[in-house]
C-alpha atoms as a PDB file:
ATOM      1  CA  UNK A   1      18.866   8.263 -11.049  1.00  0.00           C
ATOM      2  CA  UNK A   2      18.358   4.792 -12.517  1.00  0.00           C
ATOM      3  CA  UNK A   3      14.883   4.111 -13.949  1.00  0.00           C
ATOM      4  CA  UNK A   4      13.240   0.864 -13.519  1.00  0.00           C
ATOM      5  CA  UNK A   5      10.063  -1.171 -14.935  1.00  0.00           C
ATOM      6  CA  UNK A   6       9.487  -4.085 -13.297  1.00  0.00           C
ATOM      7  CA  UNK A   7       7.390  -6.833 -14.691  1.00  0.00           C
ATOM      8  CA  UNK A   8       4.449  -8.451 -12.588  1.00  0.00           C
ATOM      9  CA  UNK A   9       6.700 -11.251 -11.006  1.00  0.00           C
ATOM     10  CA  UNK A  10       9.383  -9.124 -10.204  1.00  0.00           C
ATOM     11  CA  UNK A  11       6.558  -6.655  -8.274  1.00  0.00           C
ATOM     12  CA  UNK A  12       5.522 -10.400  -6.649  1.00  0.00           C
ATOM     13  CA  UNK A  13       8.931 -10.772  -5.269  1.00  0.00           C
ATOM     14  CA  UNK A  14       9.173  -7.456  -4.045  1.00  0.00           C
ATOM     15  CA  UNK A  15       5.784  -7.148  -2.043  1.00  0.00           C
ATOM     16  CA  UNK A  16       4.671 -10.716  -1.586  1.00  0.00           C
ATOM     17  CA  UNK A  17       7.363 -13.423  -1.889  1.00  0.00           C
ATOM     18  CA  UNK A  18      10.280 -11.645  -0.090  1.00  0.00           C
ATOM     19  CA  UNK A  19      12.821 -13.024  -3.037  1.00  0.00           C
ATOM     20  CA  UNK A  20      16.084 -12.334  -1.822  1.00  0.00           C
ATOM     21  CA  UNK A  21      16.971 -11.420  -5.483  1.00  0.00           C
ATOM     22  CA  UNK A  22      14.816  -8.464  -5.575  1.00  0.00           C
ATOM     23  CA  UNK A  23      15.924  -7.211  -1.612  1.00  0.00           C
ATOM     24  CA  UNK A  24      18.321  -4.607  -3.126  1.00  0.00           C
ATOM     25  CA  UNK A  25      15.704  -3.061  -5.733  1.00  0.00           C
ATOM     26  CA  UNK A  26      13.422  -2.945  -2.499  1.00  0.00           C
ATOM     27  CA  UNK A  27      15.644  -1.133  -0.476  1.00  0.00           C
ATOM     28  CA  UNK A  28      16.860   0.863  -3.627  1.00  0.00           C
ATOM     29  CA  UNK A  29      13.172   1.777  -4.216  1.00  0.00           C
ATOM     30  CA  UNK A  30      11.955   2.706  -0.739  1.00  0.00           C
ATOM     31  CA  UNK A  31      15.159   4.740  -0.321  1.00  0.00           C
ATOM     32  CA  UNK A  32      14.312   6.728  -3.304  1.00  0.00           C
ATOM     33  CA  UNK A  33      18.035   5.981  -5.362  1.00  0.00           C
ATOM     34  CA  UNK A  34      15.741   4.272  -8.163  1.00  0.00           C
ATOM     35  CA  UNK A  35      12.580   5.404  -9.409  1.00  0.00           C
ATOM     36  CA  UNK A  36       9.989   2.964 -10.517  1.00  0.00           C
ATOM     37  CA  UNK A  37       7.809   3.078 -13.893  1.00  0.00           C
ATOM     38  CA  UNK A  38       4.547   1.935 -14.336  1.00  0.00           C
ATOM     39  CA  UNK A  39       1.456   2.582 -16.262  1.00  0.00           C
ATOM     40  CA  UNK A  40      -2.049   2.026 -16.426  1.00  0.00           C
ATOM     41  CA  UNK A  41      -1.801  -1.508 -18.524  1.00  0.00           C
ATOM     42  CA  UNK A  42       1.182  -3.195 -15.845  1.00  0.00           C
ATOM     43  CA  UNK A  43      -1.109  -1.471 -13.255  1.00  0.00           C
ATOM     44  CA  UNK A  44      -4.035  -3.808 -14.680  1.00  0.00           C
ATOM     45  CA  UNK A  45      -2.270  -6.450 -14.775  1.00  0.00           C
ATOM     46  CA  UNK A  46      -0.938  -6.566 -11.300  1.00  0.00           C
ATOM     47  CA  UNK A  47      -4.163  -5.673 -10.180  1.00  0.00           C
ATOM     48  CA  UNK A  48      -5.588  -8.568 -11.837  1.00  0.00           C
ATOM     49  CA  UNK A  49      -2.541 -11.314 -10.685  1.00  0.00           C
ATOM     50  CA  UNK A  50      -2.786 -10.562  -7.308  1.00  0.00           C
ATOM     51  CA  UNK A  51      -6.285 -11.974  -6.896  1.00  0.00           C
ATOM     52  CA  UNK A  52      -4.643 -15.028  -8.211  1.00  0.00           C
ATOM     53  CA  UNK A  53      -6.267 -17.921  -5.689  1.00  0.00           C
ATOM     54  CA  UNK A  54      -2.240 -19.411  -6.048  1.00  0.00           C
ATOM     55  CA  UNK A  55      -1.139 -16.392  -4.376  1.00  0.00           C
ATOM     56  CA  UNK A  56      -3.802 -17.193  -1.188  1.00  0.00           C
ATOM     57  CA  UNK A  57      -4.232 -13.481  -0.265  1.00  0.00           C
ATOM     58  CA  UNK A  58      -7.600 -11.743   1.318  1.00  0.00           C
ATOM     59  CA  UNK A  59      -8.610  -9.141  -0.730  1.00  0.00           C
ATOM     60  CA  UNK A  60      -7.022  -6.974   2.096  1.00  0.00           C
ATOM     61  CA  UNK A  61      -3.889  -8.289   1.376  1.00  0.00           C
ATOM     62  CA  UNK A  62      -4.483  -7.975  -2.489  1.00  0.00           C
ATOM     63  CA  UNK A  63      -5.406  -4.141  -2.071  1.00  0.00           C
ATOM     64  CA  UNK A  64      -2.234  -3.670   0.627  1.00  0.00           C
ATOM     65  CA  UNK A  65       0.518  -4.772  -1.721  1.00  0.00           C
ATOM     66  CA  UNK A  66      -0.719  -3.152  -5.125  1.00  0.00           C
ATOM     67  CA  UNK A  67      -1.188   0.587  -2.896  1.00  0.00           C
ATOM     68  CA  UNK A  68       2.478  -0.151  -1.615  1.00  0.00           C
ATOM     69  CA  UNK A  69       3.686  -0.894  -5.029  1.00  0.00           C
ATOM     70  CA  UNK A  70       1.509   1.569  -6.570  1.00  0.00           C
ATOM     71  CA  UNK A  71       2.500   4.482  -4.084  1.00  0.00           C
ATOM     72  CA  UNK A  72       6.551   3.711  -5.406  1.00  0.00           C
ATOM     73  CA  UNK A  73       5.626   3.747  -8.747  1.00  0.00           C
ATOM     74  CA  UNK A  74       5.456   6.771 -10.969  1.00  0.00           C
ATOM     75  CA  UNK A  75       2.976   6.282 -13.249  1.00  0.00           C
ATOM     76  CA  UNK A  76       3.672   7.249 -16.791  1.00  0.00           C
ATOM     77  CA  UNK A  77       0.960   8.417 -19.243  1.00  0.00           C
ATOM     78  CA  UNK A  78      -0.337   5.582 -22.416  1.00  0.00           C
ATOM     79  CA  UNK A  79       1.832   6.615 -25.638  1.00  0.00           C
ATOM     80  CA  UNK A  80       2.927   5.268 -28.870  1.00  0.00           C
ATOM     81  CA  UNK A  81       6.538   3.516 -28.267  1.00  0.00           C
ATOM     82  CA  UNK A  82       8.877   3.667 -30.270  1.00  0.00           C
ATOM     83  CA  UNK A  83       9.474   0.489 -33.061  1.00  0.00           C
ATOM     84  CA  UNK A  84      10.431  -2.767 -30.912  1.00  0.00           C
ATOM     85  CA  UNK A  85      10.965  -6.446 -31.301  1.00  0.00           C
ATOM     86  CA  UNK A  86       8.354  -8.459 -31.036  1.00  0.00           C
ATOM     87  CA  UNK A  87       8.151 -10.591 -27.517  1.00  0.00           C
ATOM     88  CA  UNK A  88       6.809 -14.514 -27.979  1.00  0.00           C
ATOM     89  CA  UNK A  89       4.417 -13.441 -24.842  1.00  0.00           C
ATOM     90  CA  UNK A  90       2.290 -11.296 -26.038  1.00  0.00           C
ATOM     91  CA  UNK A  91       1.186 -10.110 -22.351  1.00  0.00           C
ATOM     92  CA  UNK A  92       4.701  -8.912 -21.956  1.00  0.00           C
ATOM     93  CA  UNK A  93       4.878  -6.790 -24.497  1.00  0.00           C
ATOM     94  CA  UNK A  94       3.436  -3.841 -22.505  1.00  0.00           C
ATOM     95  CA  UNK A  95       6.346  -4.179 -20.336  1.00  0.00           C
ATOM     96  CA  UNK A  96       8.417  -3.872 -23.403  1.00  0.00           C
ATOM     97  CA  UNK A  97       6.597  -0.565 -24.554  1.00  0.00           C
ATOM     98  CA  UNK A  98       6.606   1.063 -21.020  1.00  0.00           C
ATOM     99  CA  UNK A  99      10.596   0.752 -20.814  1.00  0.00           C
ATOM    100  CA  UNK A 100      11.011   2.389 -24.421  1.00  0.00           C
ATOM    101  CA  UNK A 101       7.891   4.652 -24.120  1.00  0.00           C
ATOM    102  CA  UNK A 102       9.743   6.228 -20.568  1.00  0.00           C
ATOM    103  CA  UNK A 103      13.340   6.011 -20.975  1.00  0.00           C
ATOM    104  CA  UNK A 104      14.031   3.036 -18.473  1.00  0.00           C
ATOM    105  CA  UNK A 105      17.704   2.164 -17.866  1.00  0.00           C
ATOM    106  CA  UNK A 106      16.374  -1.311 -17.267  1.00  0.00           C
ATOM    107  CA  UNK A 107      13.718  -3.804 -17.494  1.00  0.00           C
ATOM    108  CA  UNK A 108      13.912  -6.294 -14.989  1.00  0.00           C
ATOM    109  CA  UNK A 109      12.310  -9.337 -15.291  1.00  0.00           C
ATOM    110  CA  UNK A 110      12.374 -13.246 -14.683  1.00  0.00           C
ATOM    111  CA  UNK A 111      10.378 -13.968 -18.127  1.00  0.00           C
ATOM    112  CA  UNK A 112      12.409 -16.066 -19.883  1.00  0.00           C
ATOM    113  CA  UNK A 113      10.794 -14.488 -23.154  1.00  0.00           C
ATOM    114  CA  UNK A 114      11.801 -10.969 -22.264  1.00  0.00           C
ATOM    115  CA  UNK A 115      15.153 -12.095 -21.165  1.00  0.00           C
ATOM    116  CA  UNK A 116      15.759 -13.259 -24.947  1.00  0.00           C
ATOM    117  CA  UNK A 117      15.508 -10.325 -25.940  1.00  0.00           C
ATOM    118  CA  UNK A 118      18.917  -8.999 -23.922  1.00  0.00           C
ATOM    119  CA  UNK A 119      21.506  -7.608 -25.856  1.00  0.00           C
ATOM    120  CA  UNK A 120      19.197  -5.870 -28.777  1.00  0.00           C
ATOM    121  CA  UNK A 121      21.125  -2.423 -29.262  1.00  0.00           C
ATOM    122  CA  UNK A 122      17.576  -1.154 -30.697  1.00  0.00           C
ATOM    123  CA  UNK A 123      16.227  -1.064 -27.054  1.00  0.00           C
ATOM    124  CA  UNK A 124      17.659   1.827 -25.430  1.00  0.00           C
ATOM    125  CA  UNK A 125      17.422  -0.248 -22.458  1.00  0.00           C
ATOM    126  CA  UNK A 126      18.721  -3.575 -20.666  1.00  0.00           C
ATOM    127  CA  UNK A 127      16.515  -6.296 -20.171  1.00  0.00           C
ATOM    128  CA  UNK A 128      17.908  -7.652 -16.970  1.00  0.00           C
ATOM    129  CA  UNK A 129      17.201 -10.578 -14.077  1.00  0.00           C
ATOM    130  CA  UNK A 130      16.589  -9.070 -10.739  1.00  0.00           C
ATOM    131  CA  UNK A 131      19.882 -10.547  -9.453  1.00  0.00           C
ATOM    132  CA  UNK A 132      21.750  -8.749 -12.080  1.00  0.00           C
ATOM    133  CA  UNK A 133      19.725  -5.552 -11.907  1.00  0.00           C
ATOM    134  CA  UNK A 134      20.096  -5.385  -8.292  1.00  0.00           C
ATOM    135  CA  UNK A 135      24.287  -5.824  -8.741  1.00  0.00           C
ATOM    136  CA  UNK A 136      23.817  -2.646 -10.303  1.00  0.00           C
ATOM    137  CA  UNK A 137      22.027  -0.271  -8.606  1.00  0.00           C
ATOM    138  CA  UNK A 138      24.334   2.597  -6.338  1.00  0.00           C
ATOM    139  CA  UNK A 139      24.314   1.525  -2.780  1.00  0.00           C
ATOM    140  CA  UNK A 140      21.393   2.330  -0.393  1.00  0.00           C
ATOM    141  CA  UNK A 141      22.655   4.142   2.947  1.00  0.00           C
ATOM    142  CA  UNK A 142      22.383   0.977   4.679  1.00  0.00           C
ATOM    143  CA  UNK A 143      24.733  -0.909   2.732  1.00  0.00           C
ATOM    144  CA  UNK A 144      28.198  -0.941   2.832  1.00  0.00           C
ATOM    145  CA  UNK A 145      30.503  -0.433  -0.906  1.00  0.00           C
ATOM    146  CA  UNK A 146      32.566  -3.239  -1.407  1.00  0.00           C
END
């Protein structure tokens, strides 16, 4: 089974803006052929963003989308990772760590100073778009191969 960590906007598209991007790593989550990392730090942090005022949800809302997220996820216990590159975003560094720390197949994000960072053979990982990401995950049942 592929193993994912999604940073914060890519967990926005899924739950709040409906990107059509991310609709295969939806359906590939909720059908359980991925499995989703997080930990406590992207947990924060999504916690934090979705009380955004940008984002216009009632703290209802808020709380809805991080338990849906949160009840895909499997949460993954703080550790030391393993040496990495340095990311220019310091804030996305923890999603950095969580992908080496677990053993993700892929990162997926839309942070253009994650995505820089494709193609390091240090990683262990790929450091993907969601578009990309999602044109490689297997098939849900609902879909049809090509």
């Amino acid at each position: 089974m592929l193993r994912l960590v999604l940073d914060t906007n890519v967990v926005l598209d899924l739950f709040h803006w409906a990107n059509t991007d991310a609709v295969p790593i939806m359906a590939a989550l909720a059908g359980g052929q991925v499995e989703c990392l997080a930990d406590a730090g992207t947990l924060d942090e999504l916690q934090r963003v979705l009380t955004y005022p940008q984002l216009k949800l009632t703290p209802e809302m808020a709380v809805d989308r991080y338990s849906h997220y949160a009840g895909l996820v499997q949460v993954v216990p703080e550790g030391q990772p393993p040496p990495l590159p340095r990311c220019k975003d310091r804030d996305d560094q923890k999603f950095l760590e969580l992908a080496a720390r677990c053993g993700a197949n892929f990162l997926v994000t839309k942070d253009k100073a994650l995505l820089r960072l494709r193609g390091r053979t240090t990683l262990g990982f790929r450091i993907l778009n969601p578009a990309a990401a999602a044109a490689l995950l297997p098939p849900t049942p609902f879909q049809e191969t090509p």
